[in-house]
C-alpha atoms as a PDB file:
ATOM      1  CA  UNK A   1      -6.187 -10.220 -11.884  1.00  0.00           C
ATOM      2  CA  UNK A   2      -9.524  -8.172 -11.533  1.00  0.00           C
ATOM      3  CA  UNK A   3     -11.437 -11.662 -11.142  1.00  0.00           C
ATOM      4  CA  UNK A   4      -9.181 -13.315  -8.480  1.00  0.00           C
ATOM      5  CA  UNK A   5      -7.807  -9.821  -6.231  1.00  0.00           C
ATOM      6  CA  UNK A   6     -10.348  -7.759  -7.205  1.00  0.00           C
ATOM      7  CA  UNK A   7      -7.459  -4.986  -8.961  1.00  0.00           C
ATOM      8  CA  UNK A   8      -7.293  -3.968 -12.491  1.00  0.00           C
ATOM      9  CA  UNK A   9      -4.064  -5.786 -14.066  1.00  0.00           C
ATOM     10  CA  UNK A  10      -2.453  -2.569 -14.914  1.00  0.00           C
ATOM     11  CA  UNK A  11      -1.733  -2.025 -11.078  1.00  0.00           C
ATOM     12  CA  UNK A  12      -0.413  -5.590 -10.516  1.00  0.00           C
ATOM     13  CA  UNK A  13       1.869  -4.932 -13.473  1.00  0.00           C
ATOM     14  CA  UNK A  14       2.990  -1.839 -12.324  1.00  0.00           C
ATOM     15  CA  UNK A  15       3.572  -3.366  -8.672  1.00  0.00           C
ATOM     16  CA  UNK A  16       5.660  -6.397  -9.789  1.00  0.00           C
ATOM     17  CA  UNK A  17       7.442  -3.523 -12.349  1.00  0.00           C
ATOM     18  CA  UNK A  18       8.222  -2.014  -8.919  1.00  0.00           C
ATOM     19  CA  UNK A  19       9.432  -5.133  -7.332  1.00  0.00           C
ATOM     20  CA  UNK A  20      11.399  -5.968  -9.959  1.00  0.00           C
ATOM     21  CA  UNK A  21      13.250  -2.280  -9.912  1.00  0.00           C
ATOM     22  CA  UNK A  22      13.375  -2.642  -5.924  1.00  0.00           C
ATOM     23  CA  UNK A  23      15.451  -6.229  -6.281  1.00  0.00           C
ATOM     24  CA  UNK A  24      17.764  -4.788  -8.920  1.00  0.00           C
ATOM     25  CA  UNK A  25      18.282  -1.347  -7.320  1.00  0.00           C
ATOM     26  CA  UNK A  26      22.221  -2.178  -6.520  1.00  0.00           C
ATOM     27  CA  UNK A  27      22.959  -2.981 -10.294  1.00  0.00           C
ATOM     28  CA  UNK A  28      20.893  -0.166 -11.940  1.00  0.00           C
ATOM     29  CA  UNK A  29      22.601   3.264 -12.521  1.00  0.00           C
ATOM     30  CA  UNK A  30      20.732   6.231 -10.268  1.00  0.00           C
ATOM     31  CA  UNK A  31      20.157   7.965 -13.772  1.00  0.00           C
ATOM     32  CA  UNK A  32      18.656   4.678 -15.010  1.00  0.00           C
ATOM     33  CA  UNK A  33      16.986   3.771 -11.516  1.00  0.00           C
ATOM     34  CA  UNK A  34      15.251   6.921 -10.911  1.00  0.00           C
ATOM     35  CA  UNK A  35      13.862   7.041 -14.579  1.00  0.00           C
ATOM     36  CA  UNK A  36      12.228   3.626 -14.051  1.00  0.00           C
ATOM     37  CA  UNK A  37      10.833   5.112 -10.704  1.00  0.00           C
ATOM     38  CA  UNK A  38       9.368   8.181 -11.716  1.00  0.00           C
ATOM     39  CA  UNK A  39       7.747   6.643 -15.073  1.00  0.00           C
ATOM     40  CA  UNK A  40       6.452   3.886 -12.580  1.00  0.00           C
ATOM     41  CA  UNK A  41       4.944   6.956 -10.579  1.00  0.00           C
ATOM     42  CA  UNK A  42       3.829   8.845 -13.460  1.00  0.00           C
ATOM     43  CA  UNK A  43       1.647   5.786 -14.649  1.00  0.00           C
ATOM     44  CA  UNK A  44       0.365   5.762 -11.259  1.00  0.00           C
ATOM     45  CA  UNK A  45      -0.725   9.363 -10.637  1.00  0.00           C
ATOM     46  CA  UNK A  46      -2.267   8.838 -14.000  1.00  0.00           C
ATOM     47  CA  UNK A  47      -4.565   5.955 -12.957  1.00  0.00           C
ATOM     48  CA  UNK A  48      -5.242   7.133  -9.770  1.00  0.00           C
ATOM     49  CA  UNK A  49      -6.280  10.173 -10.851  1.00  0.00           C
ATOM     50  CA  UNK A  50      -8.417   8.372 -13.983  1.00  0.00           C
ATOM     51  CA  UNK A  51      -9.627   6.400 -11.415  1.00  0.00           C
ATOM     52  CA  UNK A  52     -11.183   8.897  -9.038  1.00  0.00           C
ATOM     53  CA  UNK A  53     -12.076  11.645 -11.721  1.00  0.00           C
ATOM     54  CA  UNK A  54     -14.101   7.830 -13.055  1.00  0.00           C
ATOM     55  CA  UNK A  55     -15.488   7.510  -9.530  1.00  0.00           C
ATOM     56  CA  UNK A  56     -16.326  11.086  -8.037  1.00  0.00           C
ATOM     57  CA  UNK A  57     -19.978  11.529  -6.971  1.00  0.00           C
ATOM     58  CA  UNK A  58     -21.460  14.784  -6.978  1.00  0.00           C
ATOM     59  CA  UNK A  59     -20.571  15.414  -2.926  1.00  0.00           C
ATOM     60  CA  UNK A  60     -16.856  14.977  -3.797  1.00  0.00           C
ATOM     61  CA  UNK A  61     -16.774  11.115  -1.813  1.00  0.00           C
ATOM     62  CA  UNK A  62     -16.298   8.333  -3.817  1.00  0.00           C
ATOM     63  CA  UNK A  63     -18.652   6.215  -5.513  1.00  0.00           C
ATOM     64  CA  UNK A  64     -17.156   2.983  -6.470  1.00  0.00           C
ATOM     65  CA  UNK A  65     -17.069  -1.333  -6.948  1.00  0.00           C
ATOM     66  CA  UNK A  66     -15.930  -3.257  -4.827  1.00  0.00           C
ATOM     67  CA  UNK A  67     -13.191  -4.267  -7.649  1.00  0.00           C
ATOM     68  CA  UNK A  68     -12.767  -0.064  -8.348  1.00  0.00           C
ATOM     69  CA  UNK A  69     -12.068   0.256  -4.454  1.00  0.00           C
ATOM     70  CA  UNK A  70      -9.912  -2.475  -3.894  1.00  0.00           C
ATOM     71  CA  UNK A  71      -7.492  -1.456  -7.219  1.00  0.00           C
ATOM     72  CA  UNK A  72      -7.391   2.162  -6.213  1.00  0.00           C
ATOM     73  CA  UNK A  73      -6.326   0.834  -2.401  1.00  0.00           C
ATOM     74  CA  UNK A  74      -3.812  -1.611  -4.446  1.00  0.00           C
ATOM     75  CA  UNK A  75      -2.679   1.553  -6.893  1.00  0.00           C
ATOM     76  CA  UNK A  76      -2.171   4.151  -4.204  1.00  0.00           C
ATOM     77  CA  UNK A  77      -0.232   1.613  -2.021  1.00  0.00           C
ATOM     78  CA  UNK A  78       1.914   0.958  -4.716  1.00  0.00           C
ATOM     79  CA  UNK A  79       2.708   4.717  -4.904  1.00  0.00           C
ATOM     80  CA  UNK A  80       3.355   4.579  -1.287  1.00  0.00           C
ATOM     81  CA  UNK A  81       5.852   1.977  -2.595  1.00  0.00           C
ATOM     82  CA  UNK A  82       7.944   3.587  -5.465  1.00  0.00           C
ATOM     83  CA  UNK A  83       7.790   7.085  -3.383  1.00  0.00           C
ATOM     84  CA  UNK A  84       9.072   5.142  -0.679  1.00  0.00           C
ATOM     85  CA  UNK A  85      11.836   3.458  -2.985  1.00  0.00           C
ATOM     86  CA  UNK A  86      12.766   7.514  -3.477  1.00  0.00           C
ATOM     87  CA  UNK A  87      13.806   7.913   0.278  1.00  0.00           C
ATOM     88  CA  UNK A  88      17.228   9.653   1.232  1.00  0.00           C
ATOM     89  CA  UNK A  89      19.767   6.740   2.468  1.00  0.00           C
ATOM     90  CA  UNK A  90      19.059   8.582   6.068  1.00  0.00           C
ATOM     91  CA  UNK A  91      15.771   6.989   6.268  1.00  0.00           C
ATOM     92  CA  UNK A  92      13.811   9.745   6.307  1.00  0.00           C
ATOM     93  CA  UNK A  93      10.567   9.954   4.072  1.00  0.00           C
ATOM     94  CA  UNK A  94      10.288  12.504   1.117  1.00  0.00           C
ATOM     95  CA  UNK A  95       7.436  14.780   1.459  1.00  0.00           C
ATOM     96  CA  UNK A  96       5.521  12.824  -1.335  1.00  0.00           C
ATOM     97  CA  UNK A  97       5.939  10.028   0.111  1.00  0.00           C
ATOM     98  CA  UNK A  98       4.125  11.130   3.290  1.00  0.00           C
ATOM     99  CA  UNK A  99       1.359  12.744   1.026  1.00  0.00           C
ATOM    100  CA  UNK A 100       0.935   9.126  -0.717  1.00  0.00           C
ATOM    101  CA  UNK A 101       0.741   7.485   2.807  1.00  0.00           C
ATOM    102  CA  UNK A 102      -1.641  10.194   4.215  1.00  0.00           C
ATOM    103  CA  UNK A 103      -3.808   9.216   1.052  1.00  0.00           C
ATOM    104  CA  UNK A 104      -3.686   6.050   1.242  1.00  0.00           C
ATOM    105  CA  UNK A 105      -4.660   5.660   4.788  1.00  0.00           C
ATOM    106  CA  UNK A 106      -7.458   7.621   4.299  1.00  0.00           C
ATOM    107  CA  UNK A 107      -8.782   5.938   1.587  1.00  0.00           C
ATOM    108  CA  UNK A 108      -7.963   2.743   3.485  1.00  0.00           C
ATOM    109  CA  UNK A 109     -10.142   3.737   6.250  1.00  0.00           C
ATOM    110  CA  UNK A 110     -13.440   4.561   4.182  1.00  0.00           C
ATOM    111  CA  UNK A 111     -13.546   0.995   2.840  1.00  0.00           C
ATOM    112  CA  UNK A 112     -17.200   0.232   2.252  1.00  0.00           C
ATOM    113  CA  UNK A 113     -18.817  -2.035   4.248  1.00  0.00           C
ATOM    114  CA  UNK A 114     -18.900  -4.558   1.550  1.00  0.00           C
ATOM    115  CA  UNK A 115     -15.452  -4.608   0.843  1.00  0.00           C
ATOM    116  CA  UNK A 116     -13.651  -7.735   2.214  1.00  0.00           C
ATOM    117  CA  UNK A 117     -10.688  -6.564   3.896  1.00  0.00           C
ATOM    118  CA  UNK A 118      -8.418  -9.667   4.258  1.00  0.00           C
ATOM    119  CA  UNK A 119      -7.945  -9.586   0.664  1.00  0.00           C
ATOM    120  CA  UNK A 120      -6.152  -5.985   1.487  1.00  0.00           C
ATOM    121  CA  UNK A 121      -3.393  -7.337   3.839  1.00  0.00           C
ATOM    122  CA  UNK A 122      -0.487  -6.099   1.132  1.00  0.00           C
ATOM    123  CA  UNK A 123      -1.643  -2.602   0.573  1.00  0.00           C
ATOM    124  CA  UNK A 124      -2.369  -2.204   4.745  1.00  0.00           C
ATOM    125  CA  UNK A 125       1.461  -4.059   5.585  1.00  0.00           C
ATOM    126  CA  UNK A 126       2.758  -0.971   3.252  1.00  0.00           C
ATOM    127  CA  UNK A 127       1.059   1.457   3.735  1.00  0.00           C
ATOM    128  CA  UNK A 128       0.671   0.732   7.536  1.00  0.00           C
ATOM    129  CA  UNK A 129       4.022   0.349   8.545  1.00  0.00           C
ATOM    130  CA  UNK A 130       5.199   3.906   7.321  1.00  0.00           C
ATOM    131  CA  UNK A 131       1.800   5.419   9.240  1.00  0.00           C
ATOM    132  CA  UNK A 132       2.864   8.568  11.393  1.00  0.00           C
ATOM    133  CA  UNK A 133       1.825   8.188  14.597  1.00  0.00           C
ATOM    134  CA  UNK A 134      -1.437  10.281  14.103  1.00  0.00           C
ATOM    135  CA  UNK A 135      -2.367   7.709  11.456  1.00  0.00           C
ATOM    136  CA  UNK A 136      -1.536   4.818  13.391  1.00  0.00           C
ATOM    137  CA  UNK A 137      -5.589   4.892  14.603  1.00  0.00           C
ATOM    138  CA  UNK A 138      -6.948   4.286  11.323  1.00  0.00           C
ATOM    139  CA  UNK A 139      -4.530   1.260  10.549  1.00  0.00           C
ATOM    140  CA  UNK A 140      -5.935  -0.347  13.732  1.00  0.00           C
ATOM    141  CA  UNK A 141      -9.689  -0.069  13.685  1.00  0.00           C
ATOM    142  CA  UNK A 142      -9.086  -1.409   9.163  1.00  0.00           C
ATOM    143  CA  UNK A 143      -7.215  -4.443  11.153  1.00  0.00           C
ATOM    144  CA  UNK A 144     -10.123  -4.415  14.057  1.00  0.00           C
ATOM    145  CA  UNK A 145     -12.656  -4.783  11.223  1.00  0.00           C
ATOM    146  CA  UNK A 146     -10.744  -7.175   9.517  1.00  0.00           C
ATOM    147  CA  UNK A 147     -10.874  -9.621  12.683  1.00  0.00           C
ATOM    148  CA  UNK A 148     -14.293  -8.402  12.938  1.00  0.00           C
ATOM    149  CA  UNK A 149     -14.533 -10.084   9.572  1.00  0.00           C
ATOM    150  CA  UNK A 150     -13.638 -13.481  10.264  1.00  0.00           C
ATOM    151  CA  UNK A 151     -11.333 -15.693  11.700  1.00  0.00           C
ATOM    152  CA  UNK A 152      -8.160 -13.643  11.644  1.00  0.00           C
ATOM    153  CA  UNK A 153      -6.130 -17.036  13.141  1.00  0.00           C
ATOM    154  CA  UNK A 154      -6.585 -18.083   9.463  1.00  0.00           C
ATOM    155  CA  UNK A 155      -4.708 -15.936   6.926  1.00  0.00           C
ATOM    156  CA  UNK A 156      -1.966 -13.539   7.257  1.00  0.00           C
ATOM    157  CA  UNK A 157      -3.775 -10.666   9.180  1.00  0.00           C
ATOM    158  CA  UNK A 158      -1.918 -11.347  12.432  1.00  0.00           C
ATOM    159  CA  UNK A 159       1.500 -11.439  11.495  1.00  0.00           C
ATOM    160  CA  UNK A 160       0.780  -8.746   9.069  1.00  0.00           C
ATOM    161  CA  UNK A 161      -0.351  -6.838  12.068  1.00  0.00           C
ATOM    162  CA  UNK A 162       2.626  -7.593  14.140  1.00  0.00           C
ATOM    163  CA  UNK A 163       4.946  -6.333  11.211  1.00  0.00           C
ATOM    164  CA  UNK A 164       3.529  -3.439  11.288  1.00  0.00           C
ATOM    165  CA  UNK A 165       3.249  -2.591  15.125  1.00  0.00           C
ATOM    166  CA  UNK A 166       7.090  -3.711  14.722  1.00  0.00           C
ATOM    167  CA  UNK A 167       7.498  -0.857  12.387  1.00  0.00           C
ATOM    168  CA  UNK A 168       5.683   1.396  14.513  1.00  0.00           C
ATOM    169  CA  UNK A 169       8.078   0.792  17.199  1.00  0.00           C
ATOM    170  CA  UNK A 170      11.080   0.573  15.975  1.00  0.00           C
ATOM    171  CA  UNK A 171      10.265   3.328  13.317  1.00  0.00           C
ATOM    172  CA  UNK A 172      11.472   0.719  10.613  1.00  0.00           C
ATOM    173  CA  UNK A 173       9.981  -0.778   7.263  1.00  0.00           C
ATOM    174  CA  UNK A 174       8.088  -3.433   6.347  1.00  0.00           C
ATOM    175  CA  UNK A 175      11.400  -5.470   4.728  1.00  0.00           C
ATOM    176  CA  UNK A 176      13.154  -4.437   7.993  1.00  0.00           C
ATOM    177  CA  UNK A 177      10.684  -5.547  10.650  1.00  0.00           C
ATOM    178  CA  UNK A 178       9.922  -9.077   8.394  1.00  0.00           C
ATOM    179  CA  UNK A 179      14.061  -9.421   8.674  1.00  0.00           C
ATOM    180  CA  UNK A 180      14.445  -8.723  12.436  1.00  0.00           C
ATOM    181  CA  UNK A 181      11.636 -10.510  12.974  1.00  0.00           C
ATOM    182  CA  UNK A 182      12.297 -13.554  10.630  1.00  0.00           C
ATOM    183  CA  UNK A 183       8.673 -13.354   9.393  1.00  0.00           C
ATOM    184  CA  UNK A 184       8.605 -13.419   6.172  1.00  0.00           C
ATOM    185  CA  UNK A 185       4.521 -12.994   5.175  1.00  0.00           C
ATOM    186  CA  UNK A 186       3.084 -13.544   1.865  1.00  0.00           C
ATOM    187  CA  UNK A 187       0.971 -10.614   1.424  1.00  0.00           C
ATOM    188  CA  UNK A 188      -1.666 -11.902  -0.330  1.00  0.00           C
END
């Protein structure tokens, strides 16, 4: 998967892993549901961590690949994911789950210049559409340099976009907006 996303298989594994536990979450015991979670999490802080520690420069800002930046944008969405998976049936996001969001969106926003953003349009629909509102900025201007990019009438970046603004609004997920909405986007 490194050659055609640009992420390290490991994180594609553990995000279809993640998928997999999401679709099946009605027949899965809690005990047995929350231990797939957490060691889906566990492998995550692990490479993330691995990752950074890897990619550290001397001034504390990352130093990476294009491949190294888009798999650690790809890894911490995915904990965005499985923390989000962990939220009370109220709707209301754990604590970690913020702290994964808060991460992500900052590492989303110091994307290199190199780095080709439409190929992000999965990590930025997740991690995007639980953005507090004091986030919200930073999900726009990755988007406005997307379009800034190329042609964003091409692609998924638009409707990505609107699923997220949707879930901005009506303070909703990504599945919910894509439901209400009928637009079901292939994030890729």
């Amino acid at each position: 998967m490194t050659d055609v996303m640009g992420c390290e298989n490991w994180i594609m594994e553990v995000i279809g892993d993640l998928a997999t536990l999401d679709s099946q979450r009605a027949s899965l015991g809690l005990d047995e549901f929350e231990e797939s979670r957490k060691s889906a999490e566990s492998c995550l802080l692990d490479g993330i961590e691995a990752m950074k520690r890897q990619n550290a420069s001397n001034n504390g800002q990352l130093e990476c690949s294009t491949s190294e930046y888009v798999s650690l944008v790809f890894a911490e969405s995915a904990l965005v994911w499985c923390r989000f998976l962990a939220t009370s049936p109220d709707g209301l996001l754990s604590a970690g789950c913020e702290a994964a969001v808060a991460q992500a969106v900052e590492t989303l926003s110091q994307a290199p210049e190199s780095t080709p953003l439409r190929g992000l349009v999965w990590p930025i629909c997740i991690t995007g559409s639980l953005a507090s509102k004091g986030q919200q900025h930073l999900i726009r201007e990755v988007m406005d340099r997307i379009a800034g990019q190329a042609n964003t009438s091409f692609g998924n970046c638009g409707p990505v976009m609107e699923i997220i603004k949707h879930c901005w609004e009506a303070q909703v997920d990504w599945r919910t907006a894509m439901a209400c909405n009928s637009n079901y986007v292939l994030l890729i």
